[in-house]
N, C-alpha and C. Protein backbone atom coordinates (compact mmCIF):
# COMPACT_ATOMS: atom_id res chain seq x y z
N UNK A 1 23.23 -47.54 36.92
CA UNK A 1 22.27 -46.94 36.01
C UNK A 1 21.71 -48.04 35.10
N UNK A 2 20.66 -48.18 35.01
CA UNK A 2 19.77 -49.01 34.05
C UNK A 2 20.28 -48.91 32.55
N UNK A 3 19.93 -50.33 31.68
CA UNK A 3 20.71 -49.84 30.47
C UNK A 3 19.13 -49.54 29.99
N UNK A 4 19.54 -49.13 28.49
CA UNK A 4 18.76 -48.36 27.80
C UNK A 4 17.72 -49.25 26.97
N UNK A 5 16.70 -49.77 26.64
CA UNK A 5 16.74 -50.61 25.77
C UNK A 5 16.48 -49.91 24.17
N UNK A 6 17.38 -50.61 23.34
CA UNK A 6 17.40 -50.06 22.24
C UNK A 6 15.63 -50.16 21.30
N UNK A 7 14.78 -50.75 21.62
CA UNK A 7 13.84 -50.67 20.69
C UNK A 7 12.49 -49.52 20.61
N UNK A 8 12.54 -48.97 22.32
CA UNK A 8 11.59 -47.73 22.36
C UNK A 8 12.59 -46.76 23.28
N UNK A 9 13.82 -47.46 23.61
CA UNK A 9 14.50 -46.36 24.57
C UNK A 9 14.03 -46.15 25.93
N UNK A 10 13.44 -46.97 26.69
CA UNK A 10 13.13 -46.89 27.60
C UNK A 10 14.37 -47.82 28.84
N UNK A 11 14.22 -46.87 30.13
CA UNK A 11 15.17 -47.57 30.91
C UNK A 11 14.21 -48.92 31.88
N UNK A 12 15.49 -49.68 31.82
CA UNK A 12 14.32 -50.58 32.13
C UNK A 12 15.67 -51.46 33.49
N UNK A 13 14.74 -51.99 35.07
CA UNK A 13 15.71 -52.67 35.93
C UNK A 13 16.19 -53.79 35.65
N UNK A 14 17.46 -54.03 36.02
CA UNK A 14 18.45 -55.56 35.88
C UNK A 14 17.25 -56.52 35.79
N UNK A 15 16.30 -56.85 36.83
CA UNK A 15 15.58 -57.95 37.13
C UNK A 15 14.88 -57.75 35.39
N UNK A 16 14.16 -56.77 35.14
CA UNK A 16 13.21 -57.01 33.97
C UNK A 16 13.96 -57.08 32.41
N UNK A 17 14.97 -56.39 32.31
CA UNK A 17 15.88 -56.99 31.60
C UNK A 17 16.36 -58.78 31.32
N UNK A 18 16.60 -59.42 32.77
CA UNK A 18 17.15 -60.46 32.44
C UNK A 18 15.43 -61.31 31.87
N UNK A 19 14.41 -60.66 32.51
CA UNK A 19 13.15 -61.55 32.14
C UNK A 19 12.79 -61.29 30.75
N UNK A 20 13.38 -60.03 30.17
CA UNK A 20 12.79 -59.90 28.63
C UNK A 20 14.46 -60.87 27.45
N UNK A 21 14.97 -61.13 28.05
CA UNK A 21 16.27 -61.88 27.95
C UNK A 21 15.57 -63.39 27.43
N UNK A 22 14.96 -63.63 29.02
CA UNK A 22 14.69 -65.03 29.03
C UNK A 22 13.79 -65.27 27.96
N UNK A 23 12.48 -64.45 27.96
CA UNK A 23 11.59 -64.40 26.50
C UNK A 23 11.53 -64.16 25.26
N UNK A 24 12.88 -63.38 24.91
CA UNK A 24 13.49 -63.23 23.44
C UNK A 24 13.41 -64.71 22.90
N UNK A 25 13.54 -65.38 23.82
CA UNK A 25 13.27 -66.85 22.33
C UNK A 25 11.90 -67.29 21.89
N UNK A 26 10.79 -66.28 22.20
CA UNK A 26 9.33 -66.18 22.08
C UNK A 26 8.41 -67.80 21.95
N UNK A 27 9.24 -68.36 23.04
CA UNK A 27 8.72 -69.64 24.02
C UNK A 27 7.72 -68.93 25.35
N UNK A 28 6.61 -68.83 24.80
CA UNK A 28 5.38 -68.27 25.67
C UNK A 28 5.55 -69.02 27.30
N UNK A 29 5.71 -68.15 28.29
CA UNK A 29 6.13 -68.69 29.66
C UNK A 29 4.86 -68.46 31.09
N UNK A 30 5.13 -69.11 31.68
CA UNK A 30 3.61 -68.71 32.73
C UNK A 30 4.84 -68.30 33.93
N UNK A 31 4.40 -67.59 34.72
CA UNK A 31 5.00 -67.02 35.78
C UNK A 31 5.99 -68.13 36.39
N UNK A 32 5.57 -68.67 36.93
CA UNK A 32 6.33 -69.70 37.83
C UNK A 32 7.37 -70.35 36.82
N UNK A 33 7.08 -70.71 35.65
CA UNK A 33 8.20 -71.02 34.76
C UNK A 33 9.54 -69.87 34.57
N UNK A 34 8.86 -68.30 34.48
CA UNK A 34 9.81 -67.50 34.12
C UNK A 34 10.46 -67.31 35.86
N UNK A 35 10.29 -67.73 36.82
CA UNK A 35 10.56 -67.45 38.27
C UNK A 35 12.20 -68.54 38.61
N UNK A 36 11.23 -69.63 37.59
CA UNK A 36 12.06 -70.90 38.09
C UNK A 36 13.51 -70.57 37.35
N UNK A 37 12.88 -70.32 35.78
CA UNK A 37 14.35 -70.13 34.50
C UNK A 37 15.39 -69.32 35.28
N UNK A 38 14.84 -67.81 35.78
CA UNK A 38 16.21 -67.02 35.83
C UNK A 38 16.26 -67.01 37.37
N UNK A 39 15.32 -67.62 38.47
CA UNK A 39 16.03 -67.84 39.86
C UNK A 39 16.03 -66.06 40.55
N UNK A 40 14.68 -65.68 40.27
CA UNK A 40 14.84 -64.19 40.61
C UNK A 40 13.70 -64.48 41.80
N UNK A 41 13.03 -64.00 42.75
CA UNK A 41 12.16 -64.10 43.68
C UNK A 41 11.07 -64.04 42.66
N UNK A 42 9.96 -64.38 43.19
CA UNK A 42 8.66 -63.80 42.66
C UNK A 42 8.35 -62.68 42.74
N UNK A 43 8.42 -61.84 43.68
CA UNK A 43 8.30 -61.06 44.33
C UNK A 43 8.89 -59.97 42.96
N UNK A 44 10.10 -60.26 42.94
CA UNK A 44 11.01 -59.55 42.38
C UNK A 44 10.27 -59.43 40.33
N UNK A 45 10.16 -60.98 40.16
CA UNK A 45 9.41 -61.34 38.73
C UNK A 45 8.64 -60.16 38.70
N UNK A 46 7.82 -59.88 39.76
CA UNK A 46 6.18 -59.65 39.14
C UNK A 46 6.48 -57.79 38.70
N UNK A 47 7.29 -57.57 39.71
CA UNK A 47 7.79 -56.00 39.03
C UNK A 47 8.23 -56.06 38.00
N UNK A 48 9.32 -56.69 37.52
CA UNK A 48 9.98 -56.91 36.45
C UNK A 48 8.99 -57.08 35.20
N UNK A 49 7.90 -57.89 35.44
CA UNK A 49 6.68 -58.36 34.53
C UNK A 49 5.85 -57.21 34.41
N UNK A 50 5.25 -56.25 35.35
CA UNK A 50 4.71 -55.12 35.56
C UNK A 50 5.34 -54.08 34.48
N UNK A 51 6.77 -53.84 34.55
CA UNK A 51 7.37 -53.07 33.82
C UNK A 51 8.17 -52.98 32.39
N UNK A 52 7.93 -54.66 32.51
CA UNK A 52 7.67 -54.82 30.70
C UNK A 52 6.23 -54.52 30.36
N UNK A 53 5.41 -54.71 31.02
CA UNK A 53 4.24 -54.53 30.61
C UNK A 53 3.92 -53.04 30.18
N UNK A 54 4.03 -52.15 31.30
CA UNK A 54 3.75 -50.91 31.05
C UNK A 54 4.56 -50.54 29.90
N UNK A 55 5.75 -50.76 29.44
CA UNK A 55 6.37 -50.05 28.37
C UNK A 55 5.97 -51.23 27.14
N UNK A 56 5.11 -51.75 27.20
CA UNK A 56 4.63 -52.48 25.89
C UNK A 56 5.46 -53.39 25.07
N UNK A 57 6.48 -53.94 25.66
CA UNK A 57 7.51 -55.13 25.85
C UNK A 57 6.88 -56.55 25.69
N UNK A 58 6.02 -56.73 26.31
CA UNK A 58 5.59 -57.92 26.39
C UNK A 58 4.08 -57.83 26.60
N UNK A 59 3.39 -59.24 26.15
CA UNK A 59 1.38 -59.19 26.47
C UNK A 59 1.68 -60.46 27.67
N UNK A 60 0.42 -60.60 27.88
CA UNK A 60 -0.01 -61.79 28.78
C UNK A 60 -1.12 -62.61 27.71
N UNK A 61 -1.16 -63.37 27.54
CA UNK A 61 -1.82 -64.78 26.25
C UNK A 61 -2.68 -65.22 27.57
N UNK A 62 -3.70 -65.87 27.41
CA UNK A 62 -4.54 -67.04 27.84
C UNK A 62 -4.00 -67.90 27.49
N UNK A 63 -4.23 -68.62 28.74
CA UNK A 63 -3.27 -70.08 29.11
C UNK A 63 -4.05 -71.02 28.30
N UNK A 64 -4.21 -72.19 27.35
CA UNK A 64 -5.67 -72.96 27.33
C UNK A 64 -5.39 -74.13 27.84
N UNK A 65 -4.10 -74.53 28.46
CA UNK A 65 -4.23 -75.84 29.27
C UNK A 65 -4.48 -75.24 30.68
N UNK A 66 -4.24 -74.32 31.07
CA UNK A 66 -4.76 -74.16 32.89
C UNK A 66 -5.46 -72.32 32.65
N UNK A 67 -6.63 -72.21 32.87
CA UNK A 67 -6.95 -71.13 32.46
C UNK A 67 -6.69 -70.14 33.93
N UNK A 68 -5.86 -70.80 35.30
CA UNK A 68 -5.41 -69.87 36.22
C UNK A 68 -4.25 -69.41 35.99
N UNK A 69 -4.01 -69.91 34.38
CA UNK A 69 -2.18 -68.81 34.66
C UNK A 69 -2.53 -68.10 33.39
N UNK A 70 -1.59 -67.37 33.36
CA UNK A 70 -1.32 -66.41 32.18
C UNK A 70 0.10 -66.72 31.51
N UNK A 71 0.13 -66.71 30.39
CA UNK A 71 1.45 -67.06 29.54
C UNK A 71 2.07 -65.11 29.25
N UNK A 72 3.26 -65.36 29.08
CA UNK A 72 4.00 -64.15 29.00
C UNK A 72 4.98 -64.07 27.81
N UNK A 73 4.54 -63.25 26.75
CA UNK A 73 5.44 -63.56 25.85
C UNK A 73 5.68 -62.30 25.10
N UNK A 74 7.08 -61.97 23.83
CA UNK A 74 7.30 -60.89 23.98
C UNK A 74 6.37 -60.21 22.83
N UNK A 75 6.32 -59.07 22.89
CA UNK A 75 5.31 -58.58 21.14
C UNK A 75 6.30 -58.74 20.10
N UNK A 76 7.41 -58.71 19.90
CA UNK A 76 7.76 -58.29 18.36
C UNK A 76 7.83 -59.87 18.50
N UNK A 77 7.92 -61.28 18.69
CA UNK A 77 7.48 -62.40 17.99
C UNK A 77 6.20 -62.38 17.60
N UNK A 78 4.92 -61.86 18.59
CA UNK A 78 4.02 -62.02 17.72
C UNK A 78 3.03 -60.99 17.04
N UNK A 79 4.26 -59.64 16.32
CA UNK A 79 3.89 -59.04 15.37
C UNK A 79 4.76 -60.11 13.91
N UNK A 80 6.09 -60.76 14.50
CA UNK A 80 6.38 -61.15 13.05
C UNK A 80 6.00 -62.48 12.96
N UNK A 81 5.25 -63.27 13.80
CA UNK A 81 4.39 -64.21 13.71
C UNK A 81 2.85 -63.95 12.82
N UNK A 82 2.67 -63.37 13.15
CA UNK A 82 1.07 -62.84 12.57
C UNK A 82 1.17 -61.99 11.22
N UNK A 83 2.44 -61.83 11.19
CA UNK A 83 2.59 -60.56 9.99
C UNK A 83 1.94 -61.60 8.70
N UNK A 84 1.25 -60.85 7.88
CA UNK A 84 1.01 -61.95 6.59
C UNK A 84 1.96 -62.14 5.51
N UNK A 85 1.79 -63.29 5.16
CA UNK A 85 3.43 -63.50 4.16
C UNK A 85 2.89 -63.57 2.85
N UNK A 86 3.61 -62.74 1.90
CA UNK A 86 3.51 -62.83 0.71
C UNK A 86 3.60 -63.94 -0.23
N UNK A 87 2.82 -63.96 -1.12
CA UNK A 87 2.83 -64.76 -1.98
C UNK A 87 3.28 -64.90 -3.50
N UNK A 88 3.61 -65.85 -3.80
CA UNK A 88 3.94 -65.02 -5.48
C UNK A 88 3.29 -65.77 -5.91
C-alpha cells in the first residue's frame, strides 16, 4: 500500500515518492539528472513526475541554459523562496 503523504494526503507510488525525496533539497533538476540520482528507468521517472505533478507536488521551471529541458522542482521551496520577508 502506498504511503500517505502528509502535506495534502494524497497516496502517492514508491517510484514518485523516492523522486519527491530526491527534490526536497529544492536543487531544481532536469529529467535525466533526476533519472541518473535515484537509478529508476525513465520510463518509470516520467510517471512518477506525471504524478507529482497532478497532485501539485512539484512545477516544471524553464531551463535558461538548454531551453529543450525542463527543470523540476518542488513548490513549497518556491512558495518559501518568494514569500516576502519582513522588515523592521
Amino acid at each position: 500500500m502506498p504511503a500517505v503523504n502528509s502535506v495534502n494526503k494524497v497516496r502517492l507510488p514508491p517510484s514518485s515518492q523516492r523522486v519527491l525525496t530526491l527534490l526536497k533539497d529544492g536543487e531544481p533538476r532536469t529529467f535525466k539528472q533526476v533519472t541518473q540520482e535515484i537509478e529508476i528507468s525513465p520510463r518509470t521517472v516520467r510517471y512518477a513526475i506525471k504524478k507529482l505533478k497532478e497532485n501539485g507536488l512539484i512545477i516544471e521551471k524553464f531551463n535558461f541554459r538548454d531551453a529543450r529541458q525542463v527543470l523540476y522542482q518542488t513548490k513549497d521551496v518556491l512558495s518559501s523562496d518568494e514569500a516576502p520577508k519582513a522588515t523592521a
